[in-house]
Structures are given as structure tokens and as C-alpha cells.
C-alpha atoms as a PDB file:
ATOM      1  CA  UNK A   1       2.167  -9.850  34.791  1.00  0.00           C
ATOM      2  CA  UNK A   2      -0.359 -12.473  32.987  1.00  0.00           C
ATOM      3  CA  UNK A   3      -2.867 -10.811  35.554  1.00  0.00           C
ATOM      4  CA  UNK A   4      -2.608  -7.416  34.332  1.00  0.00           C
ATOM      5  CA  UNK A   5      -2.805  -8.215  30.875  1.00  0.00           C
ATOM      6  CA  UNK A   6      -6.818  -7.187  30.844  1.00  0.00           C
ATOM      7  CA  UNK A   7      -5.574  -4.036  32.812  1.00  0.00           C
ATOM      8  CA  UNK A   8      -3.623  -2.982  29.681  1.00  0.00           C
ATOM      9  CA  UNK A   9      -5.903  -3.475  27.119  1.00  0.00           C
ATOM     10  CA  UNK A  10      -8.467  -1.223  29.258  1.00  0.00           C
ATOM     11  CA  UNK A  11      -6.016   1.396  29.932  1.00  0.00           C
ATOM     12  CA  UNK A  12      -5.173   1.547  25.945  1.00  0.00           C
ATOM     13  CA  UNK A  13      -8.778   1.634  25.543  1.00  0.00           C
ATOM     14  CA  UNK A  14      -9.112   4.883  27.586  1.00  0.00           C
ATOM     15  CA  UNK A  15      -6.702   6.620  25.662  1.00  0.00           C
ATOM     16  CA  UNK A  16      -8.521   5.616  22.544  1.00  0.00           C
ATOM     17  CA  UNK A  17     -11.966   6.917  23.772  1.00  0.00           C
ATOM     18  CA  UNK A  18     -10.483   9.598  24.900  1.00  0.00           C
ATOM     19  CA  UNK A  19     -11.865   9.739  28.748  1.00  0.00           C
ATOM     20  CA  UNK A  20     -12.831   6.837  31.404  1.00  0.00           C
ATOM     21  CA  UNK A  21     -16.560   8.100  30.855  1.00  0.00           C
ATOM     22  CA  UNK A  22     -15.847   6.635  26.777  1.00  0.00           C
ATOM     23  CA  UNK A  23     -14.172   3.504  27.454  1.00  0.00           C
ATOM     24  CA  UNK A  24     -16.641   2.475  30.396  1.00  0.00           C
ATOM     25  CA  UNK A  25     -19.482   3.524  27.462  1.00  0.00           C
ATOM     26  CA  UNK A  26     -17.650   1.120  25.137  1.00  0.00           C
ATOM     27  CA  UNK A  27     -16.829  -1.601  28.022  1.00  0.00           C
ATOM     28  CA  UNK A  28     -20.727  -1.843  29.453  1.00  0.00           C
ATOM     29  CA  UNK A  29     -19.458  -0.823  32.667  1.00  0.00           C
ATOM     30  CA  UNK A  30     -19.125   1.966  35.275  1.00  0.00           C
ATOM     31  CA  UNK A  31     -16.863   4.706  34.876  1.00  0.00           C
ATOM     32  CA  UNK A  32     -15.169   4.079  38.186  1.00  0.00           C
ATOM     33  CA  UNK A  33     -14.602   0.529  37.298  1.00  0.00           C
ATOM     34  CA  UNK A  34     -12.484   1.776  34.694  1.00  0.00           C
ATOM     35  CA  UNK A  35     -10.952   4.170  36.576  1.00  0.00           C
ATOM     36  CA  UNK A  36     -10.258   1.576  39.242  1.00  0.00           C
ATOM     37  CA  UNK A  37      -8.953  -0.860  37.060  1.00  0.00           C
ATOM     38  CA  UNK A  38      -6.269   1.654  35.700  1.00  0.00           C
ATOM     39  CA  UNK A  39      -5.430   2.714  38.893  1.00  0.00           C
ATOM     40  CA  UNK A  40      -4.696  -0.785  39.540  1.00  0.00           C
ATOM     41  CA  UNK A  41      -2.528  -0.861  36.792  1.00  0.00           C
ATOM     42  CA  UNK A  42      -0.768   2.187  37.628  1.00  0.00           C
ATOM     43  CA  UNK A  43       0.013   0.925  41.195  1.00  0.00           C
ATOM     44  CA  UNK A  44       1.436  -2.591  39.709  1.00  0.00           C
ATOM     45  CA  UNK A  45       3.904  -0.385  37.499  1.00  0.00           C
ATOM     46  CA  UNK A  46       4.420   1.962  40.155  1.00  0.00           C
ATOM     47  CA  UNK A  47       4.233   4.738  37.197  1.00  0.00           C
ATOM     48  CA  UNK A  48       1.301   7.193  36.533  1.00  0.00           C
ATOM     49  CA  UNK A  49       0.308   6.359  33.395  1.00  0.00           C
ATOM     50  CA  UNK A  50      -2.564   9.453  33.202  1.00  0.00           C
ATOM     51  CA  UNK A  51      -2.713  12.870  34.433  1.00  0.00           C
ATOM     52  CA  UNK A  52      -6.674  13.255  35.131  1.00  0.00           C
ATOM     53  CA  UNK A  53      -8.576  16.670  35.547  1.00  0.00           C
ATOM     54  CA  UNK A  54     -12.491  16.953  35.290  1.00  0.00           C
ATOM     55  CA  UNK A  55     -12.448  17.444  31.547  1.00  0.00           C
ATOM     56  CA  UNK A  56      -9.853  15.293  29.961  1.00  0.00           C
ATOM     57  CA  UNK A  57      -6.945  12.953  30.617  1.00  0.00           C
ATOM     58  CA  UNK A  58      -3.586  12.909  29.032  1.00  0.00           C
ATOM     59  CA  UNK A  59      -0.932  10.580  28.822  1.00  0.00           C
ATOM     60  CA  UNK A  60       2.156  11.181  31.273  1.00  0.00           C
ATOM     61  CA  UNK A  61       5.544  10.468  29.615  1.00  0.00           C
ATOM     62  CA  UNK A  62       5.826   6.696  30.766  1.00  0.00           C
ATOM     63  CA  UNK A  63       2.211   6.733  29.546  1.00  0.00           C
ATOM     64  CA  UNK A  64       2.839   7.405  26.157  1.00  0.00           C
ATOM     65  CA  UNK A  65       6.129   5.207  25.986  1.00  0.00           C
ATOM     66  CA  UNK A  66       4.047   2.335  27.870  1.00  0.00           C
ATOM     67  CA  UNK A  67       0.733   2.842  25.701  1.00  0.00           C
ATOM     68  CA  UNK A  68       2.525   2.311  22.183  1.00  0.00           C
ATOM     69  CA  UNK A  69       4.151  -0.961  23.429  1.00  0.00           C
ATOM     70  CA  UNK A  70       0.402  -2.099  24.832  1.00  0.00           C
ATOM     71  CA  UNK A  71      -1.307  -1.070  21.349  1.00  0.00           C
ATOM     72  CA  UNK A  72       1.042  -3.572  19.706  1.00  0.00           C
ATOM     73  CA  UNK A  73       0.172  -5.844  22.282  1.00  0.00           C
ATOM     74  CA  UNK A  74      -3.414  -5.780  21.698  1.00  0.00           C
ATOM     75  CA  UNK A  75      -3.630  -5.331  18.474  1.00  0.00           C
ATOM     76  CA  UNK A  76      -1.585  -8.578  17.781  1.00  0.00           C
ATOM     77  CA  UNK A  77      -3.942 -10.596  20.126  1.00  0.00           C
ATOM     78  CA  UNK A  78      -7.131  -8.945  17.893  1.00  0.00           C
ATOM     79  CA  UNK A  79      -5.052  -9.984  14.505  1.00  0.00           C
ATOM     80  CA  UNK A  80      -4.881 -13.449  16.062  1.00  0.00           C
ATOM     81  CA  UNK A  81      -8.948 -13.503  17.419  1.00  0.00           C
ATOM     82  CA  UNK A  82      -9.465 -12.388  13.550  1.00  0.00           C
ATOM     83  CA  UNK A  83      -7.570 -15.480  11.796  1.00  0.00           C
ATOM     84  CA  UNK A  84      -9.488 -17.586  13.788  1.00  0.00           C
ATOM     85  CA  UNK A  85     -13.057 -16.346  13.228  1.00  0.00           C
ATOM     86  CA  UNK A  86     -12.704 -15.721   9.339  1.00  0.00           C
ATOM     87  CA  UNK A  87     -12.281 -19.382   9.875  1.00  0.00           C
ATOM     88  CA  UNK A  88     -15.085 -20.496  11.677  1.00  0.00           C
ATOM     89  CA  UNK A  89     -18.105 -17.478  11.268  1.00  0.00           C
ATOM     90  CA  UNK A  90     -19.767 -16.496   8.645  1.00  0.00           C
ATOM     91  CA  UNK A  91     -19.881 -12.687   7.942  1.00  0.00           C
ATOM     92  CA  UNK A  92     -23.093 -10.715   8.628  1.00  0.00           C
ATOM     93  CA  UNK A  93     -24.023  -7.081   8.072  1.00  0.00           C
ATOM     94  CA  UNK A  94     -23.616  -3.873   5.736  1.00  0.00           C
ATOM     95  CA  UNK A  95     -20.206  -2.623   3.977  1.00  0.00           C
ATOM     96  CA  UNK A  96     -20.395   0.683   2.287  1.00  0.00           C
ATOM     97  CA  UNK A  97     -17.360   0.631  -0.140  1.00  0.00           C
ATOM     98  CA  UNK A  98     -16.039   3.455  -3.008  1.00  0.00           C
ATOM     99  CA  UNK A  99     -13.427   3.368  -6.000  1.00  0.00           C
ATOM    100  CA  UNK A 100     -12.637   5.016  -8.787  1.00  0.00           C
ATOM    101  CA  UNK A 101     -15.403   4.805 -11.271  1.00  0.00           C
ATOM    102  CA  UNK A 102     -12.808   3.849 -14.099  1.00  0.00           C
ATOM    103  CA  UNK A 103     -11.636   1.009 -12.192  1.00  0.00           C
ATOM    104  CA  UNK A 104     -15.310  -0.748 -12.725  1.00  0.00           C
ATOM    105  CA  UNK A 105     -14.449  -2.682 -15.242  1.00  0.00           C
ATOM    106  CA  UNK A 106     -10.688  -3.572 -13.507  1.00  0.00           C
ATOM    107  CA  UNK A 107      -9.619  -7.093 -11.796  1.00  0.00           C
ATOM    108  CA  UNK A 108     -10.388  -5.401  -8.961  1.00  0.00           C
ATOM    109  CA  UNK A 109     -14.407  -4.981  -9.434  1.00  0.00           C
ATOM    110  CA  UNK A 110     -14.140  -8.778 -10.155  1.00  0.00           C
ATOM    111  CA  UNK A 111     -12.308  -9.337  -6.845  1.00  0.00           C
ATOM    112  CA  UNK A 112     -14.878  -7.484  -4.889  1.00  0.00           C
ATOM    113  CA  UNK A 113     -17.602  -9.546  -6.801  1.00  0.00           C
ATOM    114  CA  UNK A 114     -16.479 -13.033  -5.900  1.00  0.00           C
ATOM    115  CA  UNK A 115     -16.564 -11.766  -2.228  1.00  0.00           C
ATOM    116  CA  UNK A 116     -20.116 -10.977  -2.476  1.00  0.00           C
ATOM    117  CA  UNK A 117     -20.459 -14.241  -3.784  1.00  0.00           C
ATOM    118  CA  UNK A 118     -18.680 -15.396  -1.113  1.00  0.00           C
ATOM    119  CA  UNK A 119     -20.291 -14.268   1.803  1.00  0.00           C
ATOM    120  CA  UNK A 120     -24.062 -13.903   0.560  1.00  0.00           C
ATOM    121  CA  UNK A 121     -24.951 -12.503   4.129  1.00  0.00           C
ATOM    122  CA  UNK A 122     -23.095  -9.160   3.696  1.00  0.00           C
ATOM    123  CA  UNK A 123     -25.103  -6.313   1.920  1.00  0.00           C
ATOM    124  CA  UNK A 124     -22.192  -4.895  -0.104  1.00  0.00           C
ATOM    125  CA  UNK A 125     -22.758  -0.781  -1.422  1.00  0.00           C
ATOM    126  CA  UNK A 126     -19.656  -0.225  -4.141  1.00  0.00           C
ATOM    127  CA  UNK A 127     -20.128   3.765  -4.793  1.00  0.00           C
ATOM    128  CA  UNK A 128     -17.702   4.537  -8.292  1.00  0.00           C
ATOM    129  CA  UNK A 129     -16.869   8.190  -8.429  1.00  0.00           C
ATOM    130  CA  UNK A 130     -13.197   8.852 -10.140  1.00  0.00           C
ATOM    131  CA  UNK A 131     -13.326  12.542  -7.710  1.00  0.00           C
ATOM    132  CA  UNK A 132     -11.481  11.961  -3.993  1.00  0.00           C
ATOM    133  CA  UNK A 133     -14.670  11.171  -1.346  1.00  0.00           C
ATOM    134  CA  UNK A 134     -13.720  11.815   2.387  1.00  0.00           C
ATOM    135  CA  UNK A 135     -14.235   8.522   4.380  1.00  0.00           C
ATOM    136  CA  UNK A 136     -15.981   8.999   7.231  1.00  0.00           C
ATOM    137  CA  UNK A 137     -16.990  11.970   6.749  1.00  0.00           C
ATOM    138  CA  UNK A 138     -18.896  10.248   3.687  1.00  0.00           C
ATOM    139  CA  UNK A 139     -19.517   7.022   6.130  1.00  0.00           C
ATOM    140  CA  UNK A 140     -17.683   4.886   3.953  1.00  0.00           C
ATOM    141  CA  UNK A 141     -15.986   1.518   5.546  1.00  0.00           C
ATOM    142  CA  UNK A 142     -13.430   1.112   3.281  1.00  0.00           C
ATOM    143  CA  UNK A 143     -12.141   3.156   0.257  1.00  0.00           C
ATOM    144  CA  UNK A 144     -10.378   2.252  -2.645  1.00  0.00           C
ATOM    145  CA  UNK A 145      -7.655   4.505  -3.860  1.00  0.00           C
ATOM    146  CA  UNK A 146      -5.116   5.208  -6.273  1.00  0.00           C
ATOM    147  CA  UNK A 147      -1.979   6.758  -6.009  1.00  0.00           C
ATOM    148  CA  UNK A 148      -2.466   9.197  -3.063  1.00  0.00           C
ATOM    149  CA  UNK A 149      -2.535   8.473   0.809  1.00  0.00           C
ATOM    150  CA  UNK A 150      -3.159  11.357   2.724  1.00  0.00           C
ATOM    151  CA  UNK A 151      -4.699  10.013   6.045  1.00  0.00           C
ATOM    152  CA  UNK A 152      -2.302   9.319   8.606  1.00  0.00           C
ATOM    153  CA  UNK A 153      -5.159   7.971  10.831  1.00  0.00           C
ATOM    154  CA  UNK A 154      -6.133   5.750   8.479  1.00  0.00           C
ATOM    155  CA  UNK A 155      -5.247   1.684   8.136  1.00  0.00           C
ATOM    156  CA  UNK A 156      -4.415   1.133   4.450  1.00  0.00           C
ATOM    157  CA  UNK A 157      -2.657  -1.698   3.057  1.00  0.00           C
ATOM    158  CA  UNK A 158      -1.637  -2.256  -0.755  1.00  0.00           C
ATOM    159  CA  UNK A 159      -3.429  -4.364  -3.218  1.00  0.00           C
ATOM    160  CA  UNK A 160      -1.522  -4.446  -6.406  1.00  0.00           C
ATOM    161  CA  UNK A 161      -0.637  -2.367  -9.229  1.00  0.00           C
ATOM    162  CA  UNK A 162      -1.673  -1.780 -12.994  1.00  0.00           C
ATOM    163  CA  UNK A 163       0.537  -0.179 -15.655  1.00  0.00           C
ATOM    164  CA  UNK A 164      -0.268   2.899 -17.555  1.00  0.00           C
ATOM    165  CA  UNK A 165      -0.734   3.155 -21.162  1.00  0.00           C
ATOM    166  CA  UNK A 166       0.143   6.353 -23.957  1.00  0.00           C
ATOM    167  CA  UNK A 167      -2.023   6.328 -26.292  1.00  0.00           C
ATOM    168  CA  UNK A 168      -3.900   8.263 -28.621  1.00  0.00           C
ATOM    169  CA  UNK A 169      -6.789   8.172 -31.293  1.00  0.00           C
ATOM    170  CA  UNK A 170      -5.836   6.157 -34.046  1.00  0.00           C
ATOM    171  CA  UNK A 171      -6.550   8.944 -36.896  1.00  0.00           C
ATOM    172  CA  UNK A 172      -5.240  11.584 -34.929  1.00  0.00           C
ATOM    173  CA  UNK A 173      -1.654   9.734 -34.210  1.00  0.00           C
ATOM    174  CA  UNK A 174      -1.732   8.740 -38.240  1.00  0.00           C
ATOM    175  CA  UNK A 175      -2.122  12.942 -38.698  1.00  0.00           C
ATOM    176  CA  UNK A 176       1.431  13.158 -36.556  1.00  0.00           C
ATOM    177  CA  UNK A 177       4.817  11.982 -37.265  1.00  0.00           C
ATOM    178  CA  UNK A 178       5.133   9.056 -35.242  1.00  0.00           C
ATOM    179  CA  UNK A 179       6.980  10.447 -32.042  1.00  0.00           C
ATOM    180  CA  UNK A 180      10.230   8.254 -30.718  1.00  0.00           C
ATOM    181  CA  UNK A 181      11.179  10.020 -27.695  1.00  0.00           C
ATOM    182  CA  UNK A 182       8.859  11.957 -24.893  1.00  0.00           C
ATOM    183  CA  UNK A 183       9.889  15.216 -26.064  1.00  0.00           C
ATOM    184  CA  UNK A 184       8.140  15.149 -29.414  1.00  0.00           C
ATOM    185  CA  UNK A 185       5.326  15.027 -27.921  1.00  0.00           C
ATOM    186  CA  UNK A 186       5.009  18.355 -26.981  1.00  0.00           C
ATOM    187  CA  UNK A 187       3.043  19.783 -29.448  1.00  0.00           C
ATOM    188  CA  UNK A 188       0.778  17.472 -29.569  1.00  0.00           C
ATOM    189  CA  UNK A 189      -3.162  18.150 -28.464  1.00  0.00           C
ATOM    190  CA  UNK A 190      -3.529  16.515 -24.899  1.00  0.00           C
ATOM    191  CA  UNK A 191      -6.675  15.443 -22.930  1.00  0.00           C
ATOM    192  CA  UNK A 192      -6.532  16.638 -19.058  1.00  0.00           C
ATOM    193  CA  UNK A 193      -7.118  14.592 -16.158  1.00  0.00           C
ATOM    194  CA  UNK A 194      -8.373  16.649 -12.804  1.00  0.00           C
ATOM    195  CA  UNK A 195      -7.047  13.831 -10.529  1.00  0.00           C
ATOM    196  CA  UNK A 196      -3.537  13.800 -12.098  1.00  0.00           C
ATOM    197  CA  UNK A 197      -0.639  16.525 -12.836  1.00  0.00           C
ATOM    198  CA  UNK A 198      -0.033  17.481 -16.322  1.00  0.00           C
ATOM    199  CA  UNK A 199       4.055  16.625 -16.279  1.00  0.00           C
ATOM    200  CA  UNK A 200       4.095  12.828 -17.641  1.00  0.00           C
ATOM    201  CA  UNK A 201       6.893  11.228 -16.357  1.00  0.00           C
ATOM    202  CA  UNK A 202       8.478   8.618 -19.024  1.00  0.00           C
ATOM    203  CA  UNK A 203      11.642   6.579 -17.765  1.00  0.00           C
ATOM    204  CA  UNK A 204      13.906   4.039 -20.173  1.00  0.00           C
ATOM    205  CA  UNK A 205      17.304   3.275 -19.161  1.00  0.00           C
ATOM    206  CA  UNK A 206      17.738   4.646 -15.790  1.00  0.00           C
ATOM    207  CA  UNK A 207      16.999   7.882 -17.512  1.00  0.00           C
ATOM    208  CA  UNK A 208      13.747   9.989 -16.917  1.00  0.00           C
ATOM    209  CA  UNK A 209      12.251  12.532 -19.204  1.00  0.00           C
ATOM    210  CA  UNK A 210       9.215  14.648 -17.972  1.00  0.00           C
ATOM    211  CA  UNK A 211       6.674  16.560 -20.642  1.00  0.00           C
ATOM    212  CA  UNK A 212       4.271  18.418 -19.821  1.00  0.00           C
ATOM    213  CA  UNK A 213       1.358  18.297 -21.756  1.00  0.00           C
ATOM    214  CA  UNK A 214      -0.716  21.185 -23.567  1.00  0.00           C
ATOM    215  CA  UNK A 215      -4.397  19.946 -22.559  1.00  0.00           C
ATOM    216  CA  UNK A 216      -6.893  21.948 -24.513  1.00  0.00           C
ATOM    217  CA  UNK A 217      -9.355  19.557 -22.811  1.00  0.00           C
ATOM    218  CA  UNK A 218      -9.837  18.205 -19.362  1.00  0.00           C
ATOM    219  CA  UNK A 219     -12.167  15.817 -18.344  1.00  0.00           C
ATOM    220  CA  UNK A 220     -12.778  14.375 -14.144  1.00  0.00           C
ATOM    221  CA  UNK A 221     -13.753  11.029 -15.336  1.00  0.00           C
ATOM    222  CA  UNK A 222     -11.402   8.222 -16.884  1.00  0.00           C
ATOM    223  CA  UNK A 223     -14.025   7.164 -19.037  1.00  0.00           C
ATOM    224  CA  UNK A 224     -14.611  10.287 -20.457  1.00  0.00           C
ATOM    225  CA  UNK A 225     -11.064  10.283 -20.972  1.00  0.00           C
ATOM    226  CA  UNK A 226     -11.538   6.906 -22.762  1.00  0.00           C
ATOM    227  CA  UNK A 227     -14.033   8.253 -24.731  1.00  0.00           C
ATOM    228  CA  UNK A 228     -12.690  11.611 -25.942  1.00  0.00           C
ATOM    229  CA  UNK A 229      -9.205   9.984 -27.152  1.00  0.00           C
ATOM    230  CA  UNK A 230     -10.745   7.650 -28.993  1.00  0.00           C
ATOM    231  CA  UNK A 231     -12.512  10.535 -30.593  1.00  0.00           C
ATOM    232  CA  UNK A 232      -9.452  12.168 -31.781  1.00  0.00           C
ATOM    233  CA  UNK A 233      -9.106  14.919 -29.964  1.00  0.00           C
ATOM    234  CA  UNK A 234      -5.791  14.015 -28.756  1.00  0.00           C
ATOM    235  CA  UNK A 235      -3.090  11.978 -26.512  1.00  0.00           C
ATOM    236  CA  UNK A 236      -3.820  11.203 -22.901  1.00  0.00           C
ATOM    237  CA  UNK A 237      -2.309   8.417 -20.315  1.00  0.00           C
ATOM    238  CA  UNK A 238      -4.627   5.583 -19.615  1.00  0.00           C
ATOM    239  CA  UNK A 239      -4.526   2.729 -17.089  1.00  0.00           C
ATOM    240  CA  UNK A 240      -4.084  -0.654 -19.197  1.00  0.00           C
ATOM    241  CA  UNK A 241      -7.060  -2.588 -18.869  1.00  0.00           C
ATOM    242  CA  UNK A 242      -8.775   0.444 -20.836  1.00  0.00           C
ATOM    243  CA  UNK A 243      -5.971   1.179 -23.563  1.00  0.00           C
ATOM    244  CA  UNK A 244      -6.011  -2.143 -24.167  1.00  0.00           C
ATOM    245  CA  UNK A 245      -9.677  -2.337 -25.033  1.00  0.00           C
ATOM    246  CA  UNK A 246      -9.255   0.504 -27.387  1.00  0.00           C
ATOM    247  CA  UNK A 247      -6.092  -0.658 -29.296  1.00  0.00           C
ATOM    248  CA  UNK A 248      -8.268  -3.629 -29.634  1.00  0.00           C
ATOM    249  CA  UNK A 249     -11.362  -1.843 -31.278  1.00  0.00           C
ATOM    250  CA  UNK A 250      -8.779  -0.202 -33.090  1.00  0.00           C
ATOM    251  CA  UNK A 251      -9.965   2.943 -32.217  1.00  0.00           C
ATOM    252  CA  UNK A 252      -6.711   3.413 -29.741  1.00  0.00           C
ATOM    253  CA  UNK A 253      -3.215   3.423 -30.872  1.00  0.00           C
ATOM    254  CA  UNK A 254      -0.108   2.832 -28.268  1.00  0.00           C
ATOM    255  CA  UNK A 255       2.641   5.989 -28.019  1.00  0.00           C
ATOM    256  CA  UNK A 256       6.420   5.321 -27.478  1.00  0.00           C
ATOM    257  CA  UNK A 257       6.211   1.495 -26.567  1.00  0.00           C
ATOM    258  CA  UNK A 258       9.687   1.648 -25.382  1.00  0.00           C
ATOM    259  CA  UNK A 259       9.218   4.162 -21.995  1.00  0.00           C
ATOM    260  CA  UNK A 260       7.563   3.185 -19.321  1.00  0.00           C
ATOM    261  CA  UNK A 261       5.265   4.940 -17.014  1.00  0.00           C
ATOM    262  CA  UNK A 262       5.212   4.602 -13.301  1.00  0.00           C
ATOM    263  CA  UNK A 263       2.652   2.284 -12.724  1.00  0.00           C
ATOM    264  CA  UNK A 264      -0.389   2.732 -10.797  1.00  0.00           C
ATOM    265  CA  UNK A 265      -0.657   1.885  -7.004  1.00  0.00           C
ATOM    266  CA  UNK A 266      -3.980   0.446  -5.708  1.00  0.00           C
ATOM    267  CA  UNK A 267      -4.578   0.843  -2.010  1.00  0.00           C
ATOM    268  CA  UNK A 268      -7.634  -0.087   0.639  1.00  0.00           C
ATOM    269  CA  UNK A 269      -7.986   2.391   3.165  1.00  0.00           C
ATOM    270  CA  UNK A 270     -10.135   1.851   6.413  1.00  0.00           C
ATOM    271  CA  UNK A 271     -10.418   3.548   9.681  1.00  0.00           C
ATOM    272  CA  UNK A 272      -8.259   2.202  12.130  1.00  0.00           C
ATOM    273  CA  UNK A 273     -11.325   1.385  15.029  1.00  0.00           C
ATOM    274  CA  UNK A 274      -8.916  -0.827  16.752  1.00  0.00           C
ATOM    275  CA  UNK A 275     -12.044  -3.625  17.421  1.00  0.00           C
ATOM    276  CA  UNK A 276     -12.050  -7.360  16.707  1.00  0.00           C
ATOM    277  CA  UNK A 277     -13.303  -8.836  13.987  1.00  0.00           C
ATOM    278  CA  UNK A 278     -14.499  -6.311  11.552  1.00  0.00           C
ATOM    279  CA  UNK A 279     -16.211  -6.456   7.871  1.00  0.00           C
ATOM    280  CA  UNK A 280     -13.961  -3.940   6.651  1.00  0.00           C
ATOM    281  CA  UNK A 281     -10.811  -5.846   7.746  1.00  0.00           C
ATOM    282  CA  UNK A 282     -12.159  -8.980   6.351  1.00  0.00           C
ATOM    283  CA  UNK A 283     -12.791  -7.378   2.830  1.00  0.00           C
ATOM    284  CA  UNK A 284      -9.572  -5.778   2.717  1.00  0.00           C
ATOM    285  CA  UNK A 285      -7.747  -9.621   3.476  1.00  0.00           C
ATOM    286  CA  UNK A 286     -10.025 -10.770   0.764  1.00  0.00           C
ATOM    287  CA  UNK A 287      -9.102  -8.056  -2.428  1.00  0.00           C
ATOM    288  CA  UNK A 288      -4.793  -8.640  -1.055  1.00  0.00           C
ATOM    289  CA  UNK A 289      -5.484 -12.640  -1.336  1.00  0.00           C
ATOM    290  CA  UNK A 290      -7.355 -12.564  -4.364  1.00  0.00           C
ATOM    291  CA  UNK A 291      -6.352  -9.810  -6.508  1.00  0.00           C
ATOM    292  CA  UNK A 292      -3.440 -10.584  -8.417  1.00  0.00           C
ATOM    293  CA  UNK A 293      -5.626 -14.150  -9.425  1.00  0.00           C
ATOM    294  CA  UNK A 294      -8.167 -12.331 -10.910  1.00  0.00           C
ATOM    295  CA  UNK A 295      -5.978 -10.065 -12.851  1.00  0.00           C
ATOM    296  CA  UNK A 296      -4.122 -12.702 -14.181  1.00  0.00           C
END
């Protein structure tokens, strides 16, 4: 079988592509040198793997059962090429990166700092826009996110986490009675954020309790958010590293210290080009290593 092993990893590369014309494009080769070679394959298993026409090719039953083993196959052998390079070559080239523009100032923007420093032969881009930007379709290599995951043919993996904050202006919570449970909060002023729902969902005890807040202003920026609290204008939810800032200034004051807020999920998400050795990859490894160290 050792002798076929090549055989797969073309045949898993034609499905990829898409057609034999594609992976021979990819491969530096003939198109009926890939066609051969799968043929070959196909004769070994005594299965057809492919049904071919003149347009397209589409996977026969054994050759969707038989491709999903072979990904895992290759794919492991790439993961293993990978640990060994990051080792011994240093990175070269371009990275386009985004993330939340509120998250500038985060642990994270520190991580992804040190790996410029790092690896001084990569141009890094960092694009900081708090409103959802498409991947690809943006030519991004890797996006940051928070919270949401909504591309199934994407490769994301999860960096950490950062806890969420009530608060409100400091004069305009000393205007209030001081609130012990979630539901007195509902008439209170709120400040809007486009990228979340309105319901705030407080839990203590085992025991949640959802308000949803009146917003008589909504911002699409955290640090508008930021900035608009701390004039007054109301109460809003606000990831740590930013409430803390304000309660610090003392222009911020914390709301119902006792409930907690589901915390906030940071996530890298790259296409899924299923190459060696990438730049993307190699980022990613470096923010899940390093984050937690520089958040500490």
C-alpha cells in the first residue's frame, strides 16, 4: 500500500480542484498524468473512485467514503511537514489580517505584535473594523472574530476568551437607584450595539435572567460605545479590558457585580487551502501559544 500512498494524496487533490485539468494545474504536470495516476489507484482498490464526463467529475459512493479517510491522511502528514519547518525556516511573505477595531487595544493586538517582531520578514496588514468583513471575498488570510462562526468551509480554531463588563456613566448611575437584580434595569437609558442583540443575558446561581434593553442610542463601533457611556447617556455591556479603563478614570461605574455575563469567545478563522506550510497557519499557532501570556 506504501506505494500508493502518492496516488491518494493526488486523487484527494482532484476532488479538491475540482477536475484533473485543476489538480494537474496545481501539480506542474499533464492532465493525463493525473488521470493516469488515479486510474492506477482505482485499479489497486478495484473500486471506481470517480465518475468522469467532459465537464466535471464526481465522487462515486466508495469515493466519497474513501476520500474523507485520505483527507485525514494527508492532512496529518502536512500537520507533521508544518511542525518541522516552523522549526527550521524562517517565514517570508505578506499576511493580510482583520479584527474588531475595539479589540486594538486587547492582549490580543499585543500577541499579534510580538509576532511581527518575531518574524521581521513577514509584511503583516491588521485591518480593525468592529462591522463583519467577508474573507475572501475581502482577500483576507486570516480573520479575527468574536462570537459568531458562520463559515462551514472555513478552518477556525479558538484563542481565548474575555469577560464582559455592565457598566454605566458614573453620574448617570449616581441619578438611579442603584439596581440589585437584572430586572431593574429596565428602565434605564441603554446604548445599542449593531453587532449584538438587545436581550442581555445575566446568570448567578444556575439561574438566568434576560432584559432587554430600551436603546435610545446605537452605535457600530465599541469605542463609540466606550465613549458615549462614559458620557452619560446611559448603560451598555462592554468587554473588560475597556470597562476597566473607564472605572479607572472614574468616568465608568460597574452594574450588578454579582451576575455574570457570558463571556466573549475569540476565534481565528482561515480558509481551509489544504497546502503545506502556510503564513496563515503559522500565525494562527502563534496568537493560541501566546495569547493567554500576554493577557495575563
Amino acid at each position: 500500500m506504501i506505494e500508493y500512498l502518492r496516488h491518494m494524496a493526488v486523487f484527494a487533490l482532484v476532488v479538491d480542484e475540482g477536475s484533473f485539468r485543476a489538480a494537474a494545474r496545481a501539480l506542474n504536470v499533464a492532465p493525463s498524468r493525473v488521470s493516469e495516476t488515479v486510474s492506477d489507484l482505482e485499479a489497486y482498490l478495484g473500486r471506481t473512485l470517480l465518475n468522469r464526463s467532459t465537464r466535471k467529475t464526481a465522487l462515486t459512493n466508495e469515493g466519497r467514503i474513501f476520500y474523507n479517510r485520505v483527507v485525514e491522511m494527508v492532512r496529518s502528514a502536512e500537520a507533521g511537514l508544518n511542525d518541522l519547518n516552523a522549526l527550521t525556516i524562517e517565514p517570508v511573505g505578506t499576511l493580510k489580517v482583520s479584527m474588531p477595531a475595539f479589540m486594538s487595544s486587547s492582549g490580543l493586538a499585543r500577541t499579534i505584535g510580538e509576532f511581527a517582531g518575531a518574524h521581521p520578514l513577514v509584511s503583516l496588514s491588521v485591518d480593525f473594523s468592529d462591522r463583519p468583513v467577508g474573507l475572501i471575498e475581502a482577500g483576507y488570510d486570516v480573520n479575527i472574530r468574536v462570537g459568531w462562526l458562520d463559515d462551514s468551509a472555513m478552518m477556525s480554531r479558538k484563542l481565548g476568551e474575555e469577560d464582559r463588563m455592565l457598566v454605566a456613566g458614573s453620574d448617570y448611575a449616581a441619578s438611579r437607584t442603584k439596581p440589585t437584580h437584572p430586572k431593574d434595569l429596565e428602565g434605564w437609558d441603554w446604548i445599542g450595539y449593531d453587532q449584538r442583540q438587545d436581550t442581555i443575558a445575566f446568570e448567578r446561581n444556575g439561574k438566568t435572567e434576560n432584559v432587554a434593553g430600551r436603546s435610545h442610542l446605537r452605535v457600530d463601533s465599541v469605542d463609540a460605545l466606550y465613549t458615549f457611556t462614559a458620557q452619560n447617556l446611559g448603560a451598555t455591556v462592554m468587554p473588560n479590558h475597556l470597562a476597566q479603563r473607564g472605572i479607572n478614570e472614574g468616568v465608568l461605574q460597574r452594574l450588578l457585580p454579582d451576575w455574570q455575563l457570558r463571556p466573549l469567545g475569540f476565534y481565528a478563522v482561515w480558509p481551509d487551502k489544504s497546502r503545506r506550510e502556510s503564513l496563515a497557519l503559522l500565525f494562527v499557532r502563534f496568537l493560541a501559544d501566546n495569547y493567554d501570556r500576554a493577557c495575563s
